[in-house]
Every structure is written in structure tokens, then in C-alpha cells.
PDB file of N, CA and C in Angstrom:
ATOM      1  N   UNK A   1      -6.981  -1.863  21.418  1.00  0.00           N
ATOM      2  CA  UNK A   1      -6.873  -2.758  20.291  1.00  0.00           C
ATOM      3  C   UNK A   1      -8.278  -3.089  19.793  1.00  0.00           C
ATOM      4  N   UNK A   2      -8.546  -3.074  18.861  1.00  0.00           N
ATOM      5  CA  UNK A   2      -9.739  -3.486  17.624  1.00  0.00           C
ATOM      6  C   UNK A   2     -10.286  -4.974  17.676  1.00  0.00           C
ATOM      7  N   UNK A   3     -11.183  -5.187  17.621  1.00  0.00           N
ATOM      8  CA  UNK A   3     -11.744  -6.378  17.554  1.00  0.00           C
ATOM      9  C   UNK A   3     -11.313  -7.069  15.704  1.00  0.00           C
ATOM     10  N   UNK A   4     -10.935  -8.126  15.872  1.00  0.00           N
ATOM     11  CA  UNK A   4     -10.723  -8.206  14.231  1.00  0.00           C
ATOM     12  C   UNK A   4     -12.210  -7.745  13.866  1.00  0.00           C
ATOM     13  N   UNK A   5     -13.266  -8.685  14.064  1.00  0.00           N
ATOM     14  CA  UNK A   5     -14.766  -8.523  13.675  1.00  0.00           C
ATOM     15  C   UNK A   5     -14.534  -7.354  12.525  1.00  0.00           C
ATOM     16  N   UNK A   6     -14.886  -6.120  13.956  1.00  0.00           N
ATOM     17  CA  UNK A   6     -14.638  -4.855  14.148  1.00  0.00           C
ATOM     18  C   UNK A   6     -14.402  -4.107  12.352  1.00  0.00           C
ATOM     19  N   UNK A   7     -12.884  -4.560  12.777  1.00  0.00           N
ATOM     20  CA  UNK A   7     -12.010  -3.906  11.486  1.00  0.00           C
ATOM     21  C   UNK A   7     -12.324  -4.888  10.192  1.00  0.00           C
ATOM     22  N   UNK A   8     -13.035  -6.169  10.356  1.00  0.00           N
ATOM     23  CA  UNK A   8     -13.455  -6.382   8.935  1.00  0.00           C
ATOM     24  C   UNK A   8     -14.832  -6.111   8.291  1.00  0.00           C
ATOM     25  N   UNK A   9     -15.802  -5.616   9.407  1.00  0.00           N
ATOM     26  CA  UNK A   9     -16.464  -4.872   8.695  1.00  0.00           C
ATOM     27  C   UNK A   9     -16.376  -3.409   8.362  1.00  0.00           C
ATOM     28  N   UNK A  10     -15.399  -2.740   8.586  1.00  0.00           N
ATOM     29  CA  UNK A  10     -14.932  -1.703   8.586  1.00  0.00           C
ATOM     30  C   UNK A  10     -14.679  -2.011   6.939  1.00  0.00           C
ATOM     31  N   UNK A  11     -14.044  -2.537   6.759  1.00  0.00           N
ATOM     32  CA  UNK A  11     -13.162  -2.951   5.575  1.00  0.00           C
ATOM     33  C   UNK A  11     -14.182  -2.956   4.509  1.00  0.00           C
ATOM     34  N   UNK A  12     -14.801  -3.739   4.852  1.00  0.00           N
ATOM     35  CA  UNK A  12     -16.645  -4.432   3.947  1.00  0.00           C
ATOM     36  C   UNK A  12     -17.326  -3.345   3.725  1.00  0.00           C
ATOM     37  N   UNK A  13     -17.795  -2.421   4.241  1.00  0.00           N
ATOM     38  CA  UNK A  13     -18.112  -0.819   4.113  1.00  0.00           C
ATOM     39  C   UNK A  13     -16.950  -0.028   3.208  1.00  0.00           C
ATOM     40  N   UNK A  14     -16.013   0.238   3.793  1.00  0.00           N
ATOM     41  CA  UNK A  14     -14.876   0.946   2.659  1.00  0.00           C
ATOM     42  C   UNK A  14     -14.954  -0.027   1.015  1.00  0.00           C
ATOM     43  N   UNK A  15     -15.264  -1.093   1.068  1.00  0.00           N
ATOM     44  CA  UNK A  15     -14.603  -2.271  -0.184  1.00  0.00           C
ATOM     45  C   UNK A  15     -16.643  -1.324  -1.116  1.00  0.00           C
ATOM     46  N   UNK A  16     -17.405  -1.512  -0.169  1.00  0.00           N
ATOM     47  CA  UNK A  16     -18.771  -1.420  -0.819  1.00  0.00           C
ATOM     48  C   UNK A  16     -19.320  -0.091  -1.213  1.00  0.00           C
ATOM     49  N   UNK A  17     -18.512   0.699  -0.521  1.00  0.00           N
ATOM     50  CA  UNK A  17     -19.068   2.443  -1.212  1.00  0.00           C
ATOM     51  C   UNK A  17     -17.252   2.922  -0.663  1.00  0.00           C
ATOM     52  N   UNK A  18     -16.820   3.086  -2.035  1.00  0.00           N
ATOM     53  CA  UNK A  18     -15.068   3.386  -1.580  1.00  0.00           C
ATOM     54  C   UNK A  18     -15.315   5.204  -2.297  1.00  0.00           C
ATOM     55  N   UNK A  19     -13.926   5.425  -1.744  1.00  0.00           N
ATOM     56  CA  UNK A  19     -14.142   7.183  -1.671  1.00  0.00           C
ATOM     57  C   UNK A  19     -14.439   7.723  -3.500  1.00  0.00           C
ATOM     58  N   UNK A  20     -13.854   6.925  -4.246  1.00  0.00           N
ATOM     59  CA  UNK A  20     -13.765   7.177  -5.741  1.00  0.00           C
ATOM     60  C   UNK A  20     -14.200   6.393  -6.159  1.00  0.00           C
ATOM     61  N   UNK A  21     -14.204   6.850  -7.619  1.00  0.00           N
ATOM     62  CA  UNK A  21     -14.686   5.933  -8.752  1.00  0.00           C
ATOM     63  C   UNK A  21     -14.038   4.885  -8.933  1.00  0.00           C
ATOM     64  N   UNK A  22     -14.007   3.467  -7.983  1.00  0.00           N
ATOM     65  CA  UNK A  22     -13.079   2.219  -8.318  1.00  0.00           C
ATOM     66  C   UNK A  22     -14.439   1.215  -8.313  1.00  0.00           C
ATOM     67  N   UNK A  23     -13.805   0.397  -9.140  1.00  0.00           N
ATOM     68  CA  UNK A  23     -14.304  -1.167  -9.311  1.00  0.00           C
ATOM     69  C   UNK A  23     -13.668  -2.119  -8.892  1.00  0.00           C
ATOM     70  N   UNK A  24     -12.415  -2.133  -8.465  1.00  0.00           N
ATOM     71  CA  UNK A  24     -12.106  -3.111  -8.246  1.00  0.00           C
ATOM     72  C   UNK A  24     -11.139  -3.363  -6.742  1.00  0.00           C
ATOM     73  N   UNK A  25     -10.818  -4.335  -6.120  1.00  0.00           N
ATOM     74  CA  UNK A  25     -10.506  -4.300  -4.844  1.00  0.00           C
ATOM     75  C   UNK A  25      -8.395  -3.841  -4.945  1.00  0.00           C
ATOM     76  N   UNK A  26      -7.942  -4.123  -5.828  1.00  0.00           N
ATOM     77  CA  UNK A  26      -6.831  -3.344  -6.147  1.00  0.00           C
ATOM     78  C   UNK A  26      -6.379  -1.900  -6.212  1.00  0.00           C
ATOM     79  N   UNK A  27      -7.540  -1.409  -6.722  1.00  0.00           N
ATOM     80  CA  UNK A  27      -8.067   0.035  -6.896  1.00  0.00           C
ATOM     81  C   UNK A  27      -8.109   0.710  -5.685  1.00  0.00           C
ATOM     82  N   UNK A  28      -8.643  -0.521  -4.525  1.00  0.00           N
ATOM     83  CA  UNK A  28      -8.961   0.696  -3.244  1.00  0.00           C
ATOM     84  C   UNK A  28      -7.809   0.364  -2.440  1.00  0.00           C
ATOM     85  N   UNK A  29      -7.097  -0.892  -2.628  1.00  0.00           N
ATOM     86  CA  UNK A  29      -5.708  -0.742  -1.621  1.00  0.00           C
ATOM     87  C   UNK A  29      -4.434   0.357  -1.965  1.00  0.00           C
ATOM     88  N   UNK A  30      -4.710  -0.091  -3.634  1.00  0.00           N
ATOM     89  CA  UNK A  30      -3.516   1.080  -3.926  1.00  0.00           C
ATOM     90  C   UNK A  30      -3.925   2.858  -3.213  1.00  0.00           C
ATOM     91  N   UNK A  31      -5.152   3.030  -3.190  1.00  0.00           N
ATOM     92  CA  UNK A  31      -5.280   4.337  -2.852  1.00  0.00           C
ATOM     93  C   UNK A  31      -5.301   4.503  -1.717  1.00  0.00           C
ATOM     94  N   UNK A  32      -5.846   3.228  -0.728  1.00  0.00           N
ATOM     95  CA  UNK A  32      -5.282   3.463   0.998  1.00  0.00           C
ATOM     96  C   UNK A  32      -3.899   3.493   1.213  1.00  0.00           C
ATOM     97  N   UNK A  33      -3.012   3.005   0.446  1.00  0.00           N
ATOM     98  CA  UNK A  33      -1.420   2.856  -0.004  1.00  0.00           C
ATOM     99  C   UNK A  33      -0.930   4.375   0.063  1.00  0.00           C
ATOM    100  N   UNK A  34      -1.665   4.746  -0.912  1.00  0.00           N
ATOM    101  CA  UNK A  34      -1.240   6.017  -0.839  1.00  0.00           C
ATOM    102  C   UNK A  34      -1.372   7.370   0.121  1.00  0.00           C
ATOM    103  N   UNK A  35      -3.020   7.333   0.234  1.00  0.00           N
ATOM    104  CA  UNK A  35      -3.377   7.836   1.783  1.00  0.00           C
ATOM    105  C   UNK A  35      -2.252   7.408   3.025  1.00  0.00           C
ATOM    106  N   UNK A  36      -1.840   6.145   3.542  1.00  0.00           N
ATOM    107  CA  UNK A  36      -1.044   5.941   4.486  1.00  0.00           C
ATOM    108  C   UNK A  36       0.290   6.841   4.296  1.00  0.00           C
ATOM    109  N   UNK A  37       0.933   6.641   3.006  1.00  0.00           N
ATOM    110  CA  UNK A  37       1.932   7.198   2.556  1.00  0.00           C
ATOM    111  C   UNK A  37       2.134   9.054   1.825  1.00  0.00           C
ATOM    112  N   UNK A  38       0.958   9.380   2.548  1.00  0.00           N
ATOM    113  CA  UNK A  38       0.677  10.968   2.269  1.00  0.00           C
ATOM    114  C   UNK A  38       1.257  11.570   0.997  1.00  0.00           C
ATOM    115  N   UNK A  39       0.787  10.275  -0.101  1.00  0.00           N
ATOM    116  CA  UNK A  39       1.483  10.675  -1.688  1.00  0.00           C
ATOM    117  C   UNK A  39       0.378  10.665  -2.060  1.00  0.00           C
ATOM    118  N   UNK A  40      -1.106  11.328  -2.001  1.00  0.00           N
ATOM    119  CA  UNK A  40      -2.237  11.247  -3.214  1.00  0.00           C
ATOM    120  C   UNK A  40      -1.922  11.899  -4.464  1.00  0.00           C
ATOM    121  N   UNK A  41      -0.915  12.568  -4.709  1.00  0.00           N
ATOM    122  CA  UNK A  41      -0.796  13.129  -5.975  1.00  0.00           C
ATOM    123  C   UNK A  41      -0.359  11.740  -6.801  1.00  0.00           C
ATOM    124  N   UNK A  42       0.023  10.574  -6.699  1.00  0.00           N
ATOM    125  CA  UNK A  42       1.354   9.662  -7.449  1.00  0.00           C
ATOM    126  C   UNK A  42       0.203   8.369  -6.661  1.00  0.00           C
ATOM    127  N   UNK A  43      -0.837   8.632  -6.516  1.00  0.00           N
ATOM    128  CA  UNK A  43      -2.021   7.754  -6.119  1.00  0.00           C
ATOM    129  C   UNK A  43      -1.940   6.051  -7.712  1.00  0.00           C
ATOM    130  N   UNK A  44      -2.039   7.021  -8.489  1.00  0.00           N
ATOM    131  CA  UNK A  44      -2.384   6.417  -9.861  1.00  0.00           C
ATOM    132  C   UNK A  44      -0.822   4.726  -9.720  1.00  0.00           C
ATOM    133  N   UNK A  45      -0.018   5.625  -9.557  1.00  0.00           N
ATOM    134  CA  UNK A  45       1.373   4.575  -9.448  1.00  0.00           C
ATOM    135  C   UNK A  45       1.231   4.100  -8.065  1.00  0.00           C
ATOM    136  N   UNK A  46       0.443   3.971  -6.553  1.00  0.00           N
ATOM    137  CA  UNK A  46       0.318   2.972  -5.906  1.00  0.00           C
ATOM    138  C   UNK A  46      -0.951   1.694  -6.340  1.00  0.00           C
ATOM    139  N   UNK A  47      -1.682   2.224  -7.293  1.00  0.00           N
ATOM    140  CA  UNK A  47      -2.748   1.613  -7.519  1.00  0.00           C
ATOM    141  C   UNK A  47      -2.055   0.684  -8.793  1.00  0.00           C
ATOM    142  N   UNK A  48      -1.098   1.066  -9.397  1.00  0.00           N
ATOM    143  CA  UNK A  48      -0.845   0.224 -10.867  1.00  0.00           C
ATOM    144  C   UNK A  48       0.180  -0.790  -9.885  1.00  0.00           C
ATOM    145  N   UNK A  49       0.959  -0.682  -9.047  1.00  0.00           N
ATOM    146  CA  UNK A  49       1.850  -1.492  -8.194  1.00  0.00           C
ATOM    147  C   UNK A  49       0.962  -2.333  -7.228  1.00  0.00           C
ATOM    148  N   UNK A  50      -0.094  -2.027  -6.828  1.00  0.00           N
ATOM    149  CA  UNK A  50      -1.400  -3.069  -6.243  1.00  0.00           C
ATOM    150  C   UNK A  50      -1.458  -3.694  -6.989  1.00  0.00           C
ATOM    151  N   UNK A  51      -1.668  -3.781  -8.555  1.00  0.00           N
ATOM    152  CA  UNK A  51      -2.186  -4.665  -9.986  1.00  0.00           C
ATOM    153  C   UNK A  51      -1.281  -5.587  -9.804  1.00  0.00           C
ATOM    154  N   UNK A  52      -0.228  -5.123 -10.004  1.00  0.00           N
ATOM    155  CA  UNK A  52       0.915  -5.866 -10.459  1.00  0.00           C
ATOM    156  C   UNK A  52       1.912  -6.596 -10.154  1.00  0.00           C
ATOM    157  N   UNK A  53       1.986  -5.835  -8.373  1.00  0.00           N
ATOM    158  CA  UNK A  53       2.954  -7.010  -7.589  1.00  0.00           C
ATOM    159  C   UNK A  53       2.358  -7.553  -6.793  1.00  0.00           C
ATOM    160  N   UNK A  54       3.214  -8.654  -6.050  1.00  0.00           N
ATOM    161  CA  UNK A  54       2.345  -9.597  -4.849  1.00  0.00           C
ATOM    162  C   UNK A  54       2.490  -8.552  -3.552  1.00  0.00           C
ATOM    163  N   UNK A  55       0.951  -8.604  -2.787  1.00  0.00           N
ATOM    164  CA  UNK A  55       1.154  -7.733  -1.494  1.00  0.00           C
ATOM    165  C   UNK A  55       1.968  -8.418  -0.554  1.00  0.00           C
ATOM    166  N   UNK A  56       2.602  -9.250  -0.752  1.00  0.00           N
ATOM    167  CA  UNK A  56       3.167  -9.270   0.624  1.00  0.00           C
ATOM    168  C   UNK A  56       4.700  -8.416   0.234  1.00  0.00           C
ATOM    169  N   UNK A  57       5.183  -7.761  -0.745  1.00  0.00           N
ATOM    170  CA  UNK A  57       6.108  -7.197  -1.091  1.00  0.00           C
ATOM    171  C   UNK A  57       6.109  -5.569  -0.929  1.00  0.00           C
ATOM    172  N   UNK A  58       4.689  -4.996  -1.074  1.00  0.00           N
ATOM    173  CA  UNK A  58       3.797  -3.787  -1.000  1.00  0.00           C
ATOM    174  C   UNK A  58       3.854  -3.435   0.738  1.00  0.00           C
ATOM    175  N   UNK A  59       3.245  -4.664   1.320  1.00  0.00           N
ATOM    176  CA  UNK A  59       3.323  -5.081   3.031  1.00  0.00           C
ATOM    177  C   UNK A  59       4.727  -4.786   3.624  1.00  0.00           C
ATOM    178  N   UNK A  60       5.366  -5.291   3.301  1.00  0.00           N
ATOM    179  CA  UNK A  60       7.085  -5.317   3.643  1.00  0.00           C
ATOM    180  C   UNK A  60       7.945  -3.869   3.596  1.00  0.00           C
ATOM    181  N   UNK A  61       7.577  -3.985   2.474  1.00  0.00           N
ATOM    182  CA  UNK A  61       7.807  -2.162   1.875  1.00  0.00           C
ATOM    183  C   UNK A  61       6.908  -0.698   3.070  1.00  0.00           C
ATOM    184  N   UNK A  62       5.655  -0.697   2.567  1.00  0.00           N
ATOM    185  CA  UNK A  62       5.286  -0.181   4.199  1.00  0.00           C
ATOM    186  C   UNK A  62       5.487  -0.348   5.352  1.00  0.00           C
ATOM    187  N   UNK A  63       5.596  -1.898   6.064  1.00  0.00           N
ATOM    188  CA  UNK A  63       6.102  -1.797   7.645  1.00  0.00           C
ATOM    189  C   UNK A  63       7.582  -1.304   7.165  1.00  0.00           C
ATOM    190  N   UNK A  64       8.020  -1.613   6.356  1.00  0.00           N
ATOM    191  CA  UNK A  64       9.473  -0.488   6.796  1.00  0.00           C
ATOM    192  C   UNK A  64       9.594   1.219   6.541  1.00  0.00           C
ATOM    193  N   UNK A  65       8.154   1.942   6.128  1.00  0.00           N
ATOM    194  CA  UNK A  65       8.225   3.338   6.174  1.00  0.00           C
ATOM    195  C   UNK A  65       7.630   3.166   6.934  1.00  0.00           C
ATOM    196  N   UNK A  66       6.943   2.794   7.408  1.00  0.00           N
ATOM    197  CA  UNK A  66       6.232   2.959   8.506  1.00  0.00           C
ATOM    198  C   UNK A  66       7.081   3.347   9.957  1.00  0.00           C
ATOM    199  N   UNK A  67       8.064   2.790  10.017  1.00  0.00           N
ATOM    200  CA  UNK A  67       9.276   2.715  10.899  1.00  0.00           C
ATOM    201  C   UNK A  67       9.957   3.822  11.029  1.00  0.00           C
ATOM    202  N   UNK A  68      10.171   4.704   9.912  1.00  0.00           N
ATOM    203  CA  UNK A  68      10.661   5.877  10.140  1.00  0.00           C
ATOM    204  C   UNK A  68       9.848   7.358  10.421  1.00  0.00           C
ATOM    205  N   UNK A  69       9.199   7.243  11.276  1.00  0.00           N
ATOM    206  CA  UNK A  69       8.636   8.680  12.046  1.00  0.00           C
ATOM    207  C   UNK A  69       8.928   9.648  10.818  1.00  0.00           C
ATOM    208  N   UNK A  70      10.360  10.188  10.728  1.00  0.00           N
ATOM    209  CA  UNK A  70      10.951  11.576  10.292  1.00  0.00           C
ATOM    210  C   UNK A  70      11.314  11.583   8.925  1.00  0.00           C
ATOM    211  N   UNK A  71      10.989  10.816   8.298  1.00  0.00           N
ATOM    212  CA  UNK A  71      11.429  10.817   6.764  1.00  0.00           C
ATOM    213  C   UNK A  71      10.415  11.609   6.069  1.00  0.00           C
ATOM    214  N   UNK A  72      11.455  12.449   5.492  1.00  0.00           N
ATOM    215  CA  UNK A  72      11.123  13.491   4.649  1.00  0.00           C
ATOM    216  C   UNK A  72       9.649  13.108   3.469  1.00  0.00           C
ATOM    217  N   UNK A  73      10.316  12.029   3.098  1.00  0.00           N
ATOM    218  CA  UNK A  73       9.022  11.520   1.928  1.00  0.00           C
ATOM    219  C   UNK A  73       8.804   9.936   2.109  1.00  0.00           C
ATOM    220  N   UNK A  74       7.900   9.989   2.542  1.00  0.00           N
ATOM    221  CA  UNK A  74       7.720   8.416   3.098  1.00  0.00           C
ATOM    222  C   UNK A  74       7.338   7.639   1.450  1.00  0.00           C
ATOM    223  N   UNK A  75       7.232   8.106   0.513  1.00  0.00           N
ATOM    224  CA  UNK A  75       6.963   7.658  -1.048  1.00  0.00           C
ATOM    225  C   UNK A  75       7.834   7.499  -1.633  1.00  0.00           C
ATOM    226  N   UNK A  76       9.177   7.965  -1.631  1.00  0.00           N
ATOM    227  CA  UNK A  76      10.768   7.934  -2.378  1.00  0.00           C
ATOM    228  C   UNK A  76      11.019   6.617  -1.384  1.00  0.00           C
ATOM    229  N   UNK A  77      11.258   6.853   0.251  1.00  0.00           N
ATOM    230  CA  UNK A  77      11.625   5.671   1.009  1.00  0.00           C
ATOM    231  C   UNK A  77      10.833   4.371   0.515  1.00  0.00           C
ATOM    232  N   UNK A  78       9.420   4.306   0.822  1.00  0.00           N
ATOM    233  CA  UNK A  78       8.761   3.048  -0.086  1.00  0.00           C
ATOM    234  C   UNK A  78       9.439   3.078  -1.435  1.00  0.00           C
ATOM    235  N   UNK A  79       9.471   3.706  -2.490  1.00  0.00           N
ATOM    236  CA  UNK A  79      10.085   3.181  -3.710  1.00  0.00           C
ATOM    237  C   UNK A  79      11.562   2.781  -3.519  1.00  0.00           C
ATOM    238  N   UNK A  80      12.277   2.908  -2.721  1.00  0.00           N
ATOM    239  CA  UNK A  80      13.183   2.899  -2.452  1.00  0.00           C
ATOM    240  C   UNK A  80      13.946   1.541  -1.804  1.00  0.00           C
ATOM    241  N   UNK A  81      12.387   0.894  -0.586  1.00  0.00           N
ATOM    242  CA  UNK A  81      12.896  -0.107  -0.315  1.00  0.00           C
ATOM    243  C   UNK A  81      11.823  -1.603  -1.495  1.00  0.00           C
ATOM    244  N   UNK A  82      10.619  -1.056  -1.541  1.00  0.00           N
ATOM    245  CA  UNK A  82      10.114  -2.225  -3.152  1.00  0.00           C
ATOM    246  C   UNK A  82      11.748  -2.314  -3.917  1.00  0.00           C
ATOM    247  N   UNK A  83      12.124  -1.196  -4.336  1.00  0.00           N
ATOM    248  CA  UNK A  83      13.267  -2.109  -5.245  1.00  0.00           C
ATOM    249  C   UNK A  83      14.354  -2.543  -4.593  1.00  0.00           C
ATOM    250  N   UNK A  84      14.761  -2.468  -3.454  1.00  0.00           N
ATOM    251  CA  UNK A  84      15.575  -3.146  -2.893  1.00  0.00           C
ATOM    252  C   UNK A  84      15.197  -4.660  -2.445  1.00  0.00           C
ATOM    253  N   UNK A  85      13.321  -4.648  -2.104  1.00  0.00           N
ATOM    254  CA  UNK A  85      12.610  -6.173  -1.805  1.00  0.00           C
ATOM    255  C   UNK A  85      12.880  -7.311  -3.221  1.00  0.00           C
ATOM    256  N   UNK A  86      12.551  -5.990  -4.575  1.00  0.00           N
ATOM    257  CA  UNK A  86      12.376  -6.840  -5.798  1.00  0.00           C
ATOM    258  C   UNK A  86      13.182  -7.305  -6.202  1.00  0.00           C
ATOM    259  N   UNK A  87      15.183  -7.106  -5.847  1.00  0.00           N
ATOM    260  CA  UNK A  87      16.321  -7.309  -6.170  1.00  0.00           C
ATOM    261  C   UNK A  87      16.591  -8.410  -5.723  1.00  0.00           C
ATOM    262  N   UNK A  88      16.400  -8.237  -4.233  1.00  0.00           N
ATOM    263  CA  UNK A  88      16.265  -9.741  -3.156  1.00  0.00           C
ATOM    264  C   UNK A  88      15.926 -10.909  -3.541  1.00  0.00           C
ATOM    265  N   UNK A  89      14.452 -10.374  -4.540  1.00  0.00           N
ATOM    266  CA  UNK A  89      13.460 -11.565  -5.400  1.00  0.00           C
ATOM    267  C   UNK A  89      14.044 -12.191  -6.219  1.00  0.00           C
ATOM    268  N   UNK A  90      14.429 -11.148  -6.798  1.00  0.00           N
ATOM    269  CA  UNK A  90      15.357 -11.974  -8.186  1.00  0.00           C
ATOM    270  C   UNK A  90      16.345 -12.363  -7.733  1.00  0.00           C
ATOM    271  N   UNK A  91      17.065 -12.369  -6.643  1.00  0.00           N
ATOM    272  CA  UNK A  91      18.829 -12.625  -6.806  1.00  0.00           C
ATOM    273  C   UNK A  91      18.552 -14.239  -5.662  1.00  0.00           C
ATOM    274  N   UNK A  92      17.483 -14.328  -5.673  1.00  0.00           N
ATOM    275  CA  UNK A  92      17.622 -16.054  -4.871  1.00  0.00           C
ATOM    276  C   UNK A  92      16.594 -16.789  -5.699  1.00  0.00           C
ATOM    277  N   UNK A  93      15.681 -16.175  -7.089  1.00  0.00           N
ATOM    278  CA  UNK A  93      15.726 -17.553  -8.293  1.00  0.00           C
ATOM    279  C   UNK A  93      16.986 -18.424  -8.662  1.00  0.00           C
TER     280      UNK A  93
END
């Protein structure tokens, strides 16, 4: 196990020289989003869903692909369960 320390300067290095051309700290989660989720082609649509929704919905959505070892496309399953999280959202306003 990792020292938090550890992994937040880890973080502070990735945030200060990130692999691409980003400016902004949305920019580099959506694309670790996608890296985790072995979708860099459809990179562009984890980075516009960083903008736009709250992470703890993004969070929720990954620990549950995360869960499945054997799934064919761990990027259909994430889109799959975000709109099942975002339905949830709306149906207890």
C-alpha cells in the first residue's frame, strides 16, 4: 500500500507536466478516465463528462467497471452504468 504523501505527489507531477496538450485539471482526469478504461480513442467524451458532471458520479460509475475483470468493453459498461447513476439522480428530486 502507498503512502498517501507518496501518491499526492505523484499526482502534483502528472497535474504539472501532463502527457498532452491540457490546461486544465478536468482535462487530465478525463484522460486518466479513459486510460483506466482502455477507451483512448472516445478520450475526447471522458474529458467533456469530467467538465460537466459531478465526480463523485464518474467515481461510482468506475468502481463499478472496475468490478468486472471480463467485460468485453469496460466503456459501453461505464456508459451504461453513468446513465443508470443519472436516472437515480433525477428520480429522487
Amino acid at each position: 500500500m502507498k503512502k498517501i504523501n507518496s501518491d499526492l505527489q505523484s499526482r502534483q507531477r502528472k497535474f504539472k507536466q501532463p502527457d498532452r496538450n491540457v490546461s486544465r485539471e478536468f482535462q487530465v482526469y478525463g484522460y486518466e478516465l479513459a486510460k483506466k478504461l482502455g477507451d483512448l480513442r472516445n478520450k475526447s467524451l471522458y474529458i467533456k463528462l469530467a467538465k460537466e458532471l459531478p465526480r463523485n458520479l464518474l467515481e461510482q460509475a468506475y468502481s463499478f467497471v472496475a468490478d468486472y475483470r471480463d467485460a468485453r468493453s469496460k466503456g459501453k459498461l461505464f456508459m451504461y452504468r453513468l446513465g443508470e447513476l443519472k436516472k437515480d439522480k433525477e428520480g429522487r428530486r
